[in-house]
Structure formats: structure tokens, C-alpha cells
Protein backbone atom coordinates (compact mmCIF):
# COMPACT_ATOMS: atom_id res chain seq x y z
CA UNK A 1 0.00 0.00 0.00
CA UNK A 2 1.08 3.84 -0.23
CA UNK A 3 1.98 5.82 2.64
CA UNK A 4 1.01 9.25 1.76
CA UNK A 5 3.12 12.17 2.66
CA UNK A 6 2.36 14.21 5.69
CA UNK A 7 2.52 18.02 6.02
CA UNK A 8 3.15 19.51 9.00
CA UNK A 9 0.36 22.38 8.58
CA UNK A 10 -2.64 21.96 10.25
CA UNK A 11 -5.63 20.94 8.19
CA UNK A 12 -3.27 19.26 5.28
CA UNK A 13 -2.99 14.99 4.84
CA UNK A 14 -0.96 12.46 5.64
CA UNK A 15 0.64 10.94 2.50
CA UNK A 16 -5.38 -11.10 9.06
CA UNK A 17 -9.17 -32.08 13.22
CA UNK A 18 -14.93 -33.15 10.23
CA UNK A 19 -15.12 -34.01 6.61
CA UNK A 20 -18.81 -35.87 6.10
CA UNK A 21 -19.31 -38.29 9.02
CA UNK A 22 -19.26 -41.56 7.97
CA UNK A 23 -22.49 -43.93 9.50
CA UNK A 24 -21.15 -46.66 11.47
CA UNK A 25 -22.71 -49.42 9.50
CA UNK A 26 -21.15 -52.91 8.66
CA UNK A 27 -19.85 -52.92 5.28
CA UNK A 28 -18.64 -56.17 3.72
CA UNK A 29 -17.93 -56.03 0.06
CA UNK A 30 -17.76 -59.42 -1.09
CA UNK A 31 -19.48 -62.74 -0.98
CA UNK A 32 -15.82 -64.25 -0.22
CA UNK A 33 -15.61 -61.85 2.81
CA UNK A 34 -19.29 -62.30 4.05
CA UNK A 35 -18.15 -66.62 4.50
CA UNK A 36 -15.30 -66.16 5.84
CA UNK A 37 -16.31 -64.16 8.88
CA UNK A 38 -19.90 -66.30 9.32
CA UNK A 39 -16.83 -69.02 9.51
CA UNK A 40 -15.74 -67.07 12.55
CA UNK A 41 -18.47 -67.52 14.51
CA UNK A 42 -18.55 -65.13 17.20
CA UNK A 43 -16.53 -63.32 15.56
CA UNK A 44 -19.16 -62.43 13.28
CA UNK A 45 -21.51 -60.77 16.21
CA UNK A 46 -18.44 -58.92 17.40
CA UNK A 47 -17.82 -57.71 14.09
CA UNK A 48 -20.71 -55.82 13.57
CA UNK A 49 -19.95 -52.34 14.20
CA UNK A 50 -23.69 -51.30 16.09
CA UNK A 51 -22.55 -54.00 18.66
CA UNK A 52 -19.06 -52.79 19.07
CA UNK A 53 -20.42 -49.19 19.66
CA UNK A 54 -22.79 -50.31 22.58
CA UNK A 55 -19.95 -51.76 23.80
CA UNK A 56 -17.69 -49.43 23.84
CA UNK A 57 -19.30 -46.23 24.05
CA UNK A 58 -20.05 -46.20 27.36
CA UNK A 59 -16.30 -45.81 28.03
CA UNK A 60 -16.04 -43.00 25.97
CA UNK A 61 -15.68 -39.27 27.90
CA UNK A 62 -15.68 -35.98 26.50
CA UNK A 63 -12.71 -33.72 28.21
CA UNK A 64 -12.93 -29.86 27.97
CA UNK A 65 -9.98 -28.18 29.25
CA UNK A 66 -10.00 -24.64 31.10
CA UNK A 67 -6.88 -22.32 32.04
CA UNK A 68 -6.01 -20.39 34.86
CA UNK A 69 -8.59 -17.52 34.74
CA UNK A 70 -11.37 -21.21 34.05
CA UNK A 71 -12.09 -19.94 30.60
CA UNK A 72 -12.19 -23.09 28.21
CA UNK A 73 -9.69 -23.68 25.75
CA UNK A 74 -10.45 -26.58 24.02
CA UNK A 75 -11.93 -30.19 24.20
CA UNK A 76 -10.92 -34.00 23.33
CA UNK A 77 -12.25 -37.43 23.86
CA UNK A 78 -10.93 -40.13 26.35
CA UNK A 79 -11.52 -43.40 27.45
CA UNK A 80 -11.96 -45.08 30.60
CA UNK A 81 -9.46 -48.00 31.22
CA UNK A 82 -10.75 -48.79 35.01
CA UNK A 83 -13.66 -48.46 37.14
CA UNK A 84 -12.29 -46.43 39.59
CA UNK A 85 -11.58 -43.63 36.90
CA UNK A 86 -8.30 -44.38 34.89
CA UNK A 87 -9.01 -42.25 31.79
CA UNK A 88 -6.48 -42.71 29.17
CA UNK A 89 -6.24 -39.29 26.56
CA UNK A 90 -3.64 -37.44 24.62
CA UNK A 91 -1.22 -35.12 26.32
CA UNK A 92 -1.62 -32.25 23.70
CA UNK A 93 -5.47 -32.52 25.59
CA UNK A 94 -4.40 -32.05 28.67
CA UNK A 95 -1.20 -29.69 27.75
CA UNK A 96 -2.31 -26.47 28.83
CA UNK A 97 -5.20 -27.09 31.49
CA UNK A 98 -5.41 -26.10 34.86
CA UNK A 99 -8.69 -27.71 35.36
CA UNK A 100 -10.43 -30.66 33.13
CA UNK A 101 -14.55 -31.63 33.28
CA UNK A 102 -14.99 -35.29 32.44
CA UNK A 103 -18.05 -35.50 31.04
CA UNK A 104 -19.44 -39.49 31.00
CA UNK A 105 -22.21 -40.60 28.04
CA UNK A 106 -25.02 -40.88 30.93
CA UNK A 107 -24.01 -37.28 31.36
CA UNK A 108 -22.67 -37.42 35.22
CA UNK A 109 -19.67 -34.43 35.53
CA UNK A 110 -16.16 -35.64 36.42
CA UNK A 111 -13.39 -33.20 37.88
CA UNK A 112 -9.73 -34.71 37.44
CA UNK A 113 -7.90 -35.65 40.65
CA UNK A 114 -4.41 -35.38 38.56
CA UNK A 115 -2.57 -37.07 36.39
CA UNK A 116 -1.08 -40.30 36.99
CA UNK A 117 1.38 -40.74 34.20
CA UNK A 118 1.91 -38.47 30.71
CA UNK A 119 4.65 -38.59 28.05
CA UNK A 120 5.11 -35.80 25.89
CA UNK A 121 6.74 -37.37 22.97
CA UNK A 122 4.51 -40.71 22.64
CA UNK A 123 1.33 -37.63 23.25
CA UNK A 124 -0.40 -40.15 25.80
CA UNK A 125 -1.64 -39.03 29.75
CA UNK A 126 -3.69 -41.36 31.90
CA UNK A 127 -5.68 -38.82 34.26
CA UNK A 128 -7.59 -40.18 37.43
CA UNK A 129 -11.46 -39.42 38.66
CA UNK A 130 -13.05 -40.29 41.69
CA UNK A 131 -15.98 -42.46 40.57
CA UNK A 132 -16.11 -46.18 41.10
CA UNK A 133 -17.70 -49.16 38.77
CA UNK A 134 -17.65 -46.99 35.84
CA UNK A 135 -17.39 -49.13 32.35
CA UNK A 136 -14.36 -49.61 31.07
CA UNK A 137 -12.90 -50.78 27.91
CA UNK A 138 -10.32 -53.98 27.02
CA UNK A 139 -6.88 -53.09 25.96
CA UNK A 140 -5.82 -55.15 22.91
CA UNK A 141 -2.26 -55.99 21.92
CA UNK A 142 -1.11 -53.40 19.21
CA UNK A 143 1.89 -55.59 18.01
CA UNK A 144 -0.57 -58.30 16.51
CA UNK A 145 -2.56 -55.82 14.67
CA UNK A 146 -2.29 -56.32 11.07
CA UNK A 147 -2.57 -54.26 7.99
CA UNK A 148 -5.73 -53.96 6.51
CA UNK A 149 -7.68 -54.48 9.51
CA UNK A 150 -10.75 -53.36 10.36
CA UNK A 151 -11.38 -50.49 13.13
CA UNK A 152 -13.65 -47.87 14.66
CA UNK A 153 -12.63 -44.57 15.95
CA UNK A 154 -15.40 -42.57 18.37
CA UNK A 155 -15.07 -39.29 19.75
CA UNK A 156 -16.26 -35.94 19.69
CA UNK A 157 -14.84 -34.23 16.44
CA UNK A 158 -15.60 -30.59 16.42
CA UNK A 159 -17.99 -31.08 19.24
CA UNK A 160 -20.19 -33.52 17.58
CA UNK A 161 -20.15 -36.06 20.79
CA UNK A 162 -20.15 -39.73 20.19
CA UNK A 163 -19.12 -39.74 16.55
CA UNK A 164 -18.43 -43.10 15.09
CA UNK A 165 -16.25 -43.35 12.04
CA UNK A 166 -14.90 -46.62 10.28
CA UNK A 167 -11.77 -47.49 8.24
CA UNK A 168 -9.07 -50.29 8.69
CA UNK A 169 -5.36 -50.28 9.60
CA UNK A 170 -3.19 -48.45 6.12
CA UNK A 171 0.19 -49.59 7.90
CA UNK A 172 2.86 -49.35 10.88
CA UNK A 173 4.95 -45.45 10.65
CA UNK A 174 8.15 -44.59 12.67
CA UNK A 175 7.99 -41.47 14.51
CA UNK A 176 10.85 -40.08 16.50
CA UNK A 177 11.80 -43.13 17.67
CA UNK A 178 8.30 -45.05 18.40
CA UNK A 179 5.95 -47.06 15.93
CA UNK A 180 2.03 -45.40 14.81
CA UNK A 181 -0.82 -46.72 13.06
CA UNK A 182 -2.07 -45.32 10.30
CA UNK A 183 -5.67 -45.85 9.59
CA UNK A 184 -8.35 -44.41 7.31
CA UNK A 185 -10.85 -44.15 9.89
CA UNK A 186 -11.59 -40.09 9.21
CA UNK A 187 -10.98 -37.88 12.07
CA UNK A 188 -11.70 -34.19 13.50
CA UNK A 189 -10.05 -32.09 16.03
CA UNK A 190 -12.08 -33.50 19.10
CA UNK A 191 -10.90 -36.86 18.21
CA UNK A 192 -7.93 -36.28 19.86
CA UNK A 193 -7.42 -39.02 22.74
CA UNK A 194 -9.99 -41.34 21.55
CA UNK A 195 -9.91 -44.76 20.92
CA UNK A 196 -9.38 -47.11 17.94
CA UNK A 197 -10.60 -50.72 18.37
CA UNK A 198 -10.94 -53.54 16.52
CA UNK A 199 -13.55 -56.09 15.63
CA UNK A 200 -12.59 -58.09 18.41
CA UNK A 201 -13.58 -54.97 20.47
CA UNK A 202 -9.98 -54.48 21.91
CA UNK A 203 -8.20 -50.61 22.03
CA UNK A 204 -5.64 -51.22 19.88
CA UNK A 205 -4.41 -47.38 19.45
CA UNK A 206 -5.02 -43.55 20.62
CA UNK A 207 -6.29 -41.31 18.21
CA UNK A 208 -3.79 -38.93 18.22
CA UNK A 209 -3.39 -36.86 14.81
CA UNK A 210 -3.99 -36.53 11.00
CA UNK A 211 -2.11 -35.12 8.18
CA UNK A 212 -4.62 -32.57 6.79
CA UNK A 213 -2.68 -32.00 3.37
CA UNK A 214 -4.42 -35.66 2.11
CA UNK A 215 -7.49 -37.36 3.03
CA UNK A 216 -7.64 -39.86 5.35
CA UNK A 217 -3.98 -39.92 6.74
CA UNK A 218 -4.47 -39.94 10.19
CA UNK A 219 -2.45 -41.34 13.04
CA UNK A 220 -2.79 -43.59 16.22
CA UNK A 221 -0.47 -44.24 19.21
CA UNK A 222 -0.37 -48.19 19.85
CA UNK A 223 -1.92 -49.11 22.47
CA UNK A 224 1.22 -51.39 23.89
CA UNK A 225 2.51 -47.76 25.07
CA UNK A 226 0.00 -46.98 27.52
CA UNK A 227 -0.64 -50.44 28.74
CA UNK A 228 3.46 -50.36 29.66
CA UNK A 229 2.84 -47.53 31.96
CA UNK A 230 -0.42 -48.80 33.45
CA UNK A 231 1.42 -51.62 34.63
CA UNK A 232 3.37 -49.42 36.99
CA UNK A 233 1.53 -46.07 37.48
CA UNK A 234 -2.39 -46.30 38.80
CA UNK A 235 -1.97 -43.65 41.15
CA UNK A 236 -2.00 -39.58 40.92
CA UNK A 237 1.67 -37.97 40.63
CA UNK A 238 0.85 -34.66 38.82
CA UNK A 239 -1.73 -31.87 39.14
CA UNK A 240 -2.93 -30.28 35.92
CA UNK A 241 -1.33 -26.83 37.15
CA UNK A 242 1.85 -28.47 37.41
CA UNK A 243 2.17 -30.29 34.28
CA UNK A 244 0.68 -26.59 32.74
CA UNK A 245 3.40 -24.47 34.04
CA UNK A 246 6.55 -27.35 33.43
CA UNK A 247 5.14 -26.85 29.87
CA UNK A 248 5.00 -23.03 29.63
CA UNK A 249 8.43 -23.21 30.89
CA UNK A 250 9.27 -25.46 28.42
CA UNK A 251 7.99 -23.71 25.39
CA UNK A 252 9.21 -20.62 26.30
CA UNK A 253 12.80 -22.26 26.49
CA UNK A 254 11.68 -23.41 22.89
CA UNK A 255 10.39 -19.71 21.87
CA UNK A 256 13.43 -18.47 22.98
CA UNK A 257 15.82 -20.89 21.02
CA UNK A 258 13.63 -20.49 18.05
CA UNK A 259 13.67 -16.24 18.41
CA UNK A 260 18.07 -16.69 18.59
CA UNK A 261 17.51 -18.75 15.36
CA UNK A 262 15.37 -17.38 13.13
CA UNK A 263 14.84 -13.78 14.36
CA UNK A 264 17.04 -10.96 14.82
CA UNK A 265 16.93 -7.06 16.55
CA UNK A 266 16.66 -4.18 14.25
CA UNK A 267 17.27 -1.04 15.32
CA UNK A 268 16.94 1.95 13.76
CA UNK A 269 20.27 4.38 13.51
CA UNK A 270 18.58 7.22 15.38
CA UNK A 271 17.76 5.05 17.88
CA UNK A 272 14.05 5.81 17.95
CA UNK A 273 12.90 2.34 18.23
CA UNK A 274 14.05 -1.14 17.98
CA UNK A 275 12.23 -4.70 17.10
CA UNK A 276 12.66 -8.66 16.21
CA UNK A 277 12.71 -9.20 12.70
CA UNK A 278 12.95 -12.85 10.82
CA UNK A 279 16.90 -13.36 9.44
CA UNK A 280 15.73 -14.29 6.11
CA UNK A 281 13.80 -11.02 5.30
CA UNK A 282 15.75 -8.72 3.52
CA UNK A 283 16.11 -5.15 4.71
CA UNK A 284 16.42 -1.80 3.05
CA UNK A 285 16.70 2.10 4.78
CA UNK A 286 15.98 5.43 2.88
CA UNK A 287 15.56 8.96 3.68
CA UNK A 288 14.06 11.68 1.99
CA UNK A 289 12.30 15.25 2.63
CA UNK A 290 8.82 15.24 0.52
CA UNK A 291 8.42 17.60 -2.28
CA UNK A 292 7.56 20.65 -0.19
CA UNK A 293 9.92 20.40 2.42
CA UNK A 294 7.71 19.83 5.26
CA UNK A 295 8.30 16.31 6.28
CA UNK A 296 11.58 14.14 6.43
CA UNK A 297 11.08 10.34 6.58
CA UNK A 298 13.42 7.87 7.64
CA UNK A 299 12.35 4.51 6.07
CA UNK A 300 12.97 0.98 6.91
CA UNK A 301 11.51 -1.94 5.37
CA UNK A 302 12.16 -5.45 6.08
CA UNK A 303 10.22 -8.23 3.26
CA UNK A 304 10.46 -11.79 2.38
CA UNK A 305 13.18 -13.08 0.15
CA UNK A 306 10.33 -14.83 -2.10
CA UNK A 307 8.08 -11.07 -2.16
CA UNK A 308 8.07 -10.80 -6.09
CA UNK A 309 6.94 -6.80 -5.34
CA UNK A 310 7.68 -5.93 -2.02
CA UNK A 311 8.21 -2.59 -2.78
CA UNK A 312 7.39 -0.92 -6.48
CA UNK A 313 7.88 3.02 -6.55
CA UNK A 314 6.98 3.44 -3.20
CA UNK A 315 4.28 0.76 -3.08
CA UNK A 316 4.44 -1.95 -0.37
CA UNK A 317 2.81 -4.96 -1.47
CA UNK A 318 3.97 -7.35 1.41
CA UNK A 319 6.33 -6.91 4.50
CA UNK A 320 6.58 -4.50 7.04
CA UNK A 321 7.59 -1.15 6.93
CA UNK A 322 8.29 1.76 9.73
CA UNK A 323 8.34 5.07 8.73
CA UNK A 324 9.48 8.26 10.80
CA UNK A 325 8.13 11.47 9.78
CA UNK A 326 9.54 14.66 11.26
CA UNK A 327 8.76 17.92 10.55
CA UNK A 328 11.28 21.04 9.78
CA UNK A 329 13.77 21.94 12.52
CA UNK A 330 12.05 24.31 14.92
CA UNK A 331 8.30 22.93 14.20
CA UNK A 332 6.17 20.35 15.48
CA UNK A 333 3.19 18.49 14.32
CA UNK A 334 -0.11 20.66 14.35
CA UNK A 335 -2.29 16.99 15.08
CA UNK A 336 0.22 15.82 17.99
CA UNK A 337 -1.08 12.45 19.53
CA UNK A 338 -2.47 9.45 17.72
CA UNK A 339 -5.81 10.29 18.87
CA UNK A 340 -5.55 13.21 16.71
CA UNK A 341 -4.03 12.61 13.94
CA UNK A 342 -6.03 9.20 13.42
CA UNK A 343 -9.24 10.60 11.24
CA UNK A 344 -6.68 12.61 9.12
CA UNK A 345 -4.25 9.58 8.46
CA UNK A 346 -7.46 7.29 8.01
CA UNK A 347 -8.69 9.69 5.42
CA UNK A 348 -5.26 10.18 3.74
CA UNK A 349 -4.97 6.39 3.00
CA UNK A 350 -8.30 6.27 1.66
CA UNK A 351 -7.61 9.17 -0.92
CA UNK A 352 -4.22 7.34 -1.68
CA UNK A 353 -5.42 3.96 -2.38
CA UNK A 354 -8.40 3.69 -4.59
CA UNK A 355 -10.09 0.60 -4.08
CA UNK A 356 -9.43 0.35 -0.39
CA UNK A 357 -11.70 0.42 2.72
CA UNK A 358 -11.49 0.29 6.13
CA UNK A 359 -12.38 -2.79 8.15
CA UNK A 360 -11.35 -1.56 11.51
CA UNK A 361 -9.84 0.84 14.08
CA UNK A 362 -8.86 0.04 17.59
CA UNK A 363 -6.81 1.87 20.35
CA UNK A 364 -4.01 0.06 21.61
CA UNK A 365 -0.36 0.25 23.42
CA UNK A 366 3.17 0.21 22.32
CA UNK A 367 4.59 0.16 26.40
CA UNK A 368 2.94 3.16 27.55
CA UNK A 369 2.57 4.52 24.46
CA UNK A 370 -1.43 5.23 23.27
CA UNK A 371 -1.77 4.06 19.72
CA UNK A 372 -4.04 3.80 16.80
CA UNK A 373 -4.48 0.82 14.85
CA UNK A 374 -6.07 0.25 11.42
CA UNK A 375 -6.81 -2.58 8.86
CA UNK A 376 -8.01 -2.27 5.42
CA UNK A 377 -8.06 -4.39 2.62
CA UNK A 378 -8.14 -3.96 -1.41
CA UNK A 379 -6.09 -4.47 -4.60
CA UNK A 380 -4.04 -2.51 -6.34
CA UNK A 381 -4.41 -2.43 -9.97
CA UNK A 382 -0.43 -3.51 -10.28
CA UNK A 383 -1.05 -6.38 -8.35
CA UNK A 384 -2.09 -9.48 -8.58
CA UNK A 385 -3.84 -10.42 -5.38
CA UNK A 386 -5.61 -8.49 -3.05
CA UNK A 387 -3.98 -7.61 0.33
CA UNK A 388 -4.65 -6.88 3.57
CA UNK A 389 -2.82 -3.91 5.41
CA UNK A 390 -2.36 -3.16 9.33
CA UNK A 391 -1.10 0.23 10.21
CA UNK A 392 -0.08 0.73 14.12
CA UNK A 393 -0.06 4.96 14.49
CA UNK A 394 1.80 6.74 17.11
CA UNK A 395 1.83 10.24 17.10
CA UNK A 396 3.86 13.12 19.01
CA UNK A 397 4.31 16.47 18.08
CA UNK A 398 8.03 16.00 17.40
CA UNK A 399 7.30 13.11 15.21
CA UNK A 400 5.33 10.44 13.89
CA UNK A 401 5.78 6.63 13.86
CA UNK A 402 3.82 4.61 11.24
CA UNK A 403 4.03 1.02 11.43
CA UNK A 404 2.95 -0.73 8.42
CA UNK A 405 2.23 -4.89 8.00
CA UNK A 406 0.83 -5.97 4.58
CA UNK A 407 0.30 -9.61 2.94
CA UNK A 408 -1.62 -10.63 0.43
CA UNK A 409 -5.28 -11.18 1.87
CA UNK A 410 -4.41 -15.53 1.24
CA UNK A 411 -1.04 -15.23 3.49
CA UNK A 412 -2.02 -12.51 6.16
CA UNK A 413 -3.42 -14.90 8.66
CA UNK A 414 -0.15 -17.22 7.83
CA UNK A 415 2.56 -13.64 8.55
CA UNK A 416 0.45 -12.71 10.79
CA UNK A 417 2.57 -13.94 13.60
CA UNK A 418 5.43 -12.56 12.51
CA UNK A 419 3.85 -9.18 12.61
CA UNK A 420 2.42 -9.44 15.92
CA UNK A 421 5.62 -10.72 17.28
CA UNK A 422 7.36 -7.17 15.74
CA UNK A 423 5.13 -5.59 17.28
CA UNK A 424 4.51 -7.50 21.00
CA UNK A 425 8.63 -6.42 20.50
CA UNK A 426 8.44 -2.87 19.44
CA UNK A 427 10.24 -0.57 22.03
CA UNK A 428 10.12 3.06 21.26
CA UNK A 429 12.63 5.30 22.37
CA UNK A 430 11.70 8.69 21.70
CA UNK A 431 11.74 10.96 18.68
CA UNK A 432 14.89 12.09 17.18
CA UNK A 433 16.43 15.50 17.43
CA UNK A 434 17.66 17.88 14.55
């Protein structure tokens, strides 16, 4: 987008895991099939999905997971594993939480008592209740599942409770170190921490993730992990708020590791402000005085390597640029906070930018600093997409800083984070002095 130019005289303007649910009906596609499971026998009965789901469904919770101030975050699906209220889930459920509600099918309301085991890496916790005869489920063996074989996942995909959906084993994967079983059985965020059994109504996995670039590809922890831990861990060793603050530890260690690789501090010559910027964006400075004299602006603008236009004469199609403006030695800006100058800069851009409009305007902080921000959105004729542009104003009368983040509209939400991370580091220092 162009940045207008600003004069100094008063009145004048400134230059963003449930595909179709499958019914959970028996399928069998061929006449050879159909004989050789009646040959099973009882096999046959416990084959038929309907059964398996009374079966198993009972055993089936719904988690929803609250933080500190008890304002839900999110929600999963676990299973119970013992009467006495062993509930087996995923750890990314349970990651975050400071408080859990177990919620059973008969609808009775479950707090957790803690957590009695939880591995990170393998994404498994086994949480503990206090209830007594609840219905439980049978663990299978997971290294005598084969490929091909039949399974049923139920959960609570995008809040859809009790959500049966059907497939059969695709094949074994290595992860990190430990096996997973990949199954078509479709699954929805909600899913997470369910279980996958098999016609012999056993748990032979943990629903634990999908790969959303395909269809279908979606993941399971074998069940041989959890029932290895089980064997030595039935009581509570963890509260929620303790295995929520190891972790915010933890990925801030991570955050921090990941800023000192891929981010770096600008700051600007004069000193007037300083922020994180990714490495791999390029960077370019420039300072001018506008055609009548009455504003100098110091420039920086930092862009992606890949930006085919990131700047054309003046025109910012995607990165973020600061601008200072300053007016001549011995004046100051007529409009001299961001509360004031706001309708004239809004106004400015508008004129600037045909096409454009204004989708928002919000007061905000940089420190102590009162601020302005705006969003707009539109295409410029030059280019091919249409963008999305943020502008963060703050105003003094010595000077104006004009923060500007544009993407095209498709990758805003995507750079988003990088903005918001310049910004959540933006320290201003002060205007600069003739």
C-alpha cells in the first residue's frame, strides 16, 4: 500500500481435526468376505460395528480443558481404562489445562484428581477421577494388529459427541523413535485421545493426529505404550497446574531458542525504536524530505526473500515497513497524539489507495505509548492479489511513527505472527532530534 506524505500544517494529509461423518454401519464387500467371517463364529456378532459401539461407548468421555482464569480452551475425547476412573487421553489434551470436566455418556460431571502418568513425545496421559464401577474398555495388543484391519474410531470431532467413524489399519509409521498406526478411519479435532478398536472390540491405538494435506492420513499411538505404563503407574503424581506451568516453561525455552535462530533485533540508527525481525527477510533504509519540504522520513523496510513486489515506486505490497516522519527543525506536528491525527491519516490512505476500505480501528499500546491501529483491505491495480494492510499509528508532536504490516489477503493470517511478534517487541525510544 502507499503511505502518503504528511505536512506539518494543520488541516493538510498524511501521505489477518470433520469431513462428512461416515455412518457406522457394517460394510462387507464381497461374498468371499461375508463366508469367511460367518466361519468365525462369534466373531461375526463382534464384528458388527452397532454391537461394538454399545460396547464401547459407554467408556467413551468428553474432556474440555480450562486455564487459569477457568475460561475453556479446548476439548478431546478419552476413554476409561478402570472403574475407579483411569481415563487414558492425549497429552496435547491435557497440555495447557489447569482444570479438566470429564463428562461421561449418561451425562454425570467428572473433575480430574491429577494425572497419573503423561509422556510428551509418545502424546499419551492417563488422568484419574473419583468415581467407582464406571465401564471400562479392554486393551488389545497393538503388536498383533495387522494391515488392513478393520477399526472404529469414536469421539467428539468438532464437538459432535459420540461420533463413530470406520476405516481399517493403512500400515505401521516410525515417529521419532516409536511405531504409529495409520488408519483411514476419518478424524476431527475432538478426536484427539480417543480410541481405535478392533472387531474383536480391543483398544488397539489412541487417536492422536492426521495429516490434513491428504485425506484420510491420520495417526494412532499403539496401544502397547500406555498399557506399559499402566502396569506401573495407577496412582496420581501430577496436578494439571503443574504439568501446565513445566510446559509453559518449556515452550518458552523453545520460543526463545527459536527467536536466537530465526529472528534478529533491528534497530533503527537514530535510535528511535528497535524490534525482532525474521533473518531471512531482507532489509532496506531510505531517507528523503517530501516535495515541499515539510516532512523528512526515515524509512525501513524489512520483506520476504520470495516477495516478487515488495516494494514498487513506493508501493508496499507485502512486508513491514516503519516510517518516521519529522517535521522542519524548529516545528512540530499541528495533530500531535495518535488520537488526533487518526481521522486525518485514516482519510489520507483512503484518498491514496483507490479501491481500499477500512475494516477496523482500535486503540491500543506500544509500552505506555497510546496508539491507533487500522486494517483495510483492497487491490491494487499492479497487483495481482488483493492484500490486507495493518497500520499501528503513534503520534507526538516532534514526530510520527507509522508502522505498516501488509500480505496478500491468502497469506495474512499465515505472517500474521510474525507481525504481531514485531510488534509484541516494538520498544520506542523517543523521537529524534535535529
Amino acid at each position: 500500500m502507499l503511505r502518503p506524505f504528511i505536512s506539518s500544517e494543520a488541516g493538510s494529509q498524511p501521505t489477518a481435526l470433520t469431513r462428512s461423518l461416515l455412518a457406522s454401519a457394517a460394510r462387507i464387500g464381497s461374498i468371499a468376505l461375508c463366508s469367511a467371517v460367518l466361519l468365525a463364529g462369534p466373531a461375526f456378532a463382534q464384528g458388527r460395528y452397532s454391537e461394538i459401539g454399545k460396547r464401547v461407548s459407554p467408556a467413551v468421555v468428553k474432556l474440555e480443558s480450562y486455564d487459569g482464569q477457568g475460561q475453556l480452551m479446548g476439548m478431546g475425547t478419552g476413554f476409561l481404562v478402570n472403574p475407579s476412573g483411569l481415563i487414558v487421553t492425549n497429552y496435547h489434551v491435557i497440555r495447557e489445562a489447569y482444570q479438566m470436566k470429564v463428562t461421561a455418556v449418561g451425562g454425570d460431571v467428572y473433575g480430574v484428581d491429577g494425572v497419573v502418568v503423561f509422556d510428551p513425545d509418545k502424546d499419551f496421559a492417563i488422568l484419574k477421577v473419583t468415581a467407582f464401577g464406571l465401564p471400562v474398555v479392554e486393551l488389545g495388543n497393538s503388536n498383533q494388529v495387522d494391515i488392513l484391519e478393520e477399526v472404529i474410531a469414536i469421539g467428539h470431532p468438532l464437538g459432535l459427541q459420540y461420533t463413530s467413524s470406520t476405516g481399517v489399519i493403512s500400515q505401521r509409521r516410525e515417529k521419532n523413535g516409536f511405531s504409529m498406526l495409520q488408519t483411514t478411519a476419518p478424524i476431527s479435532p475432538g478426536n484427539s485421545g480417543g480410541h481405535l478398536v478392533n472387531l474383536k472390540v480391543h483398544v488397539i491405538g489412541i487417536v492422536t493426529e492426521q495429516m490434513t494435506e491428504g485425506q484420510n492420513l491420520n495417526f494412532a499411538l499403539p496401544i502397547n505404550y500406555v498399557r506399559a505404563a499402566l502396569e506401573s503407574n495407577t496412582r496420581v503424581q501430577f496436578t494439571l497446574p503443574q504439568i501446565a506451568q513445566a510446559q509453559a516453561k518449556q515452550d518458552e525455552a523453545k520460543m526463545s531458542e527459536m527467536l536466537v535462530k530465526l529472528f534478529t533485533v533491528y534497530e533503527d540508527k537514530y535510535k528511535v525504536y528497535k524490534a525482532v525481525v525474521p533473518r531471512s527477510w531482507k532489509l532496506a533504509n531510505s531517507e528523503h524530505w517530501t516535495p515541499n519540504n515539510q516532512e523528512y522520513d526515515m524509512v525501513a523496510m524489512v520483506a520476504p526473500e520470495s516477495a516478487a513486489r515488495a516494494e514498487v515506486d513506493g508501493y508496499l505490497s507485502e512486508g513491514i515497513r516503519v516510517t518516521i516522519s519529522m517535521p522542519p527543525k524548529g516545528k512540530v506536528w499541528t495533530l500531535g497524539t495518535s488520537a488526533e491525527y487518526a481521522d486525518t491519516f485514516s482519510k489520507s490512505i483512503l484518498r491514496g489507495n483507490q479501491g481500499f476500505v477500512q475494516t477496523s480501528a482500535t486503540n491500543s499500546k506500544v509500552g505506555q505509548e497510546p496508539i491507533k491501529v487500522f486494517e483495510f483491505v483492497g487491490q491494487n491495480p499492479n497487483i495481482a492479489e488483493p492484500e490486507k494492510d495493518r497500520f499501528y499509528l503513534l503520534a507526538r508532536p516532534q514526530c510520527y511513527v507509522i508502522v505498516e504490516c501488509v500480505s496478500p489477503a491468502g497469506k495474512f493470517k499465515d505472517e500474521e505472527i510474525l507481525f504481531r511478534l514485531f510488534m509484541k517487541s516494538f520498544e520506542f525510544k523517543g523521537c529524534p532530534t535535529w
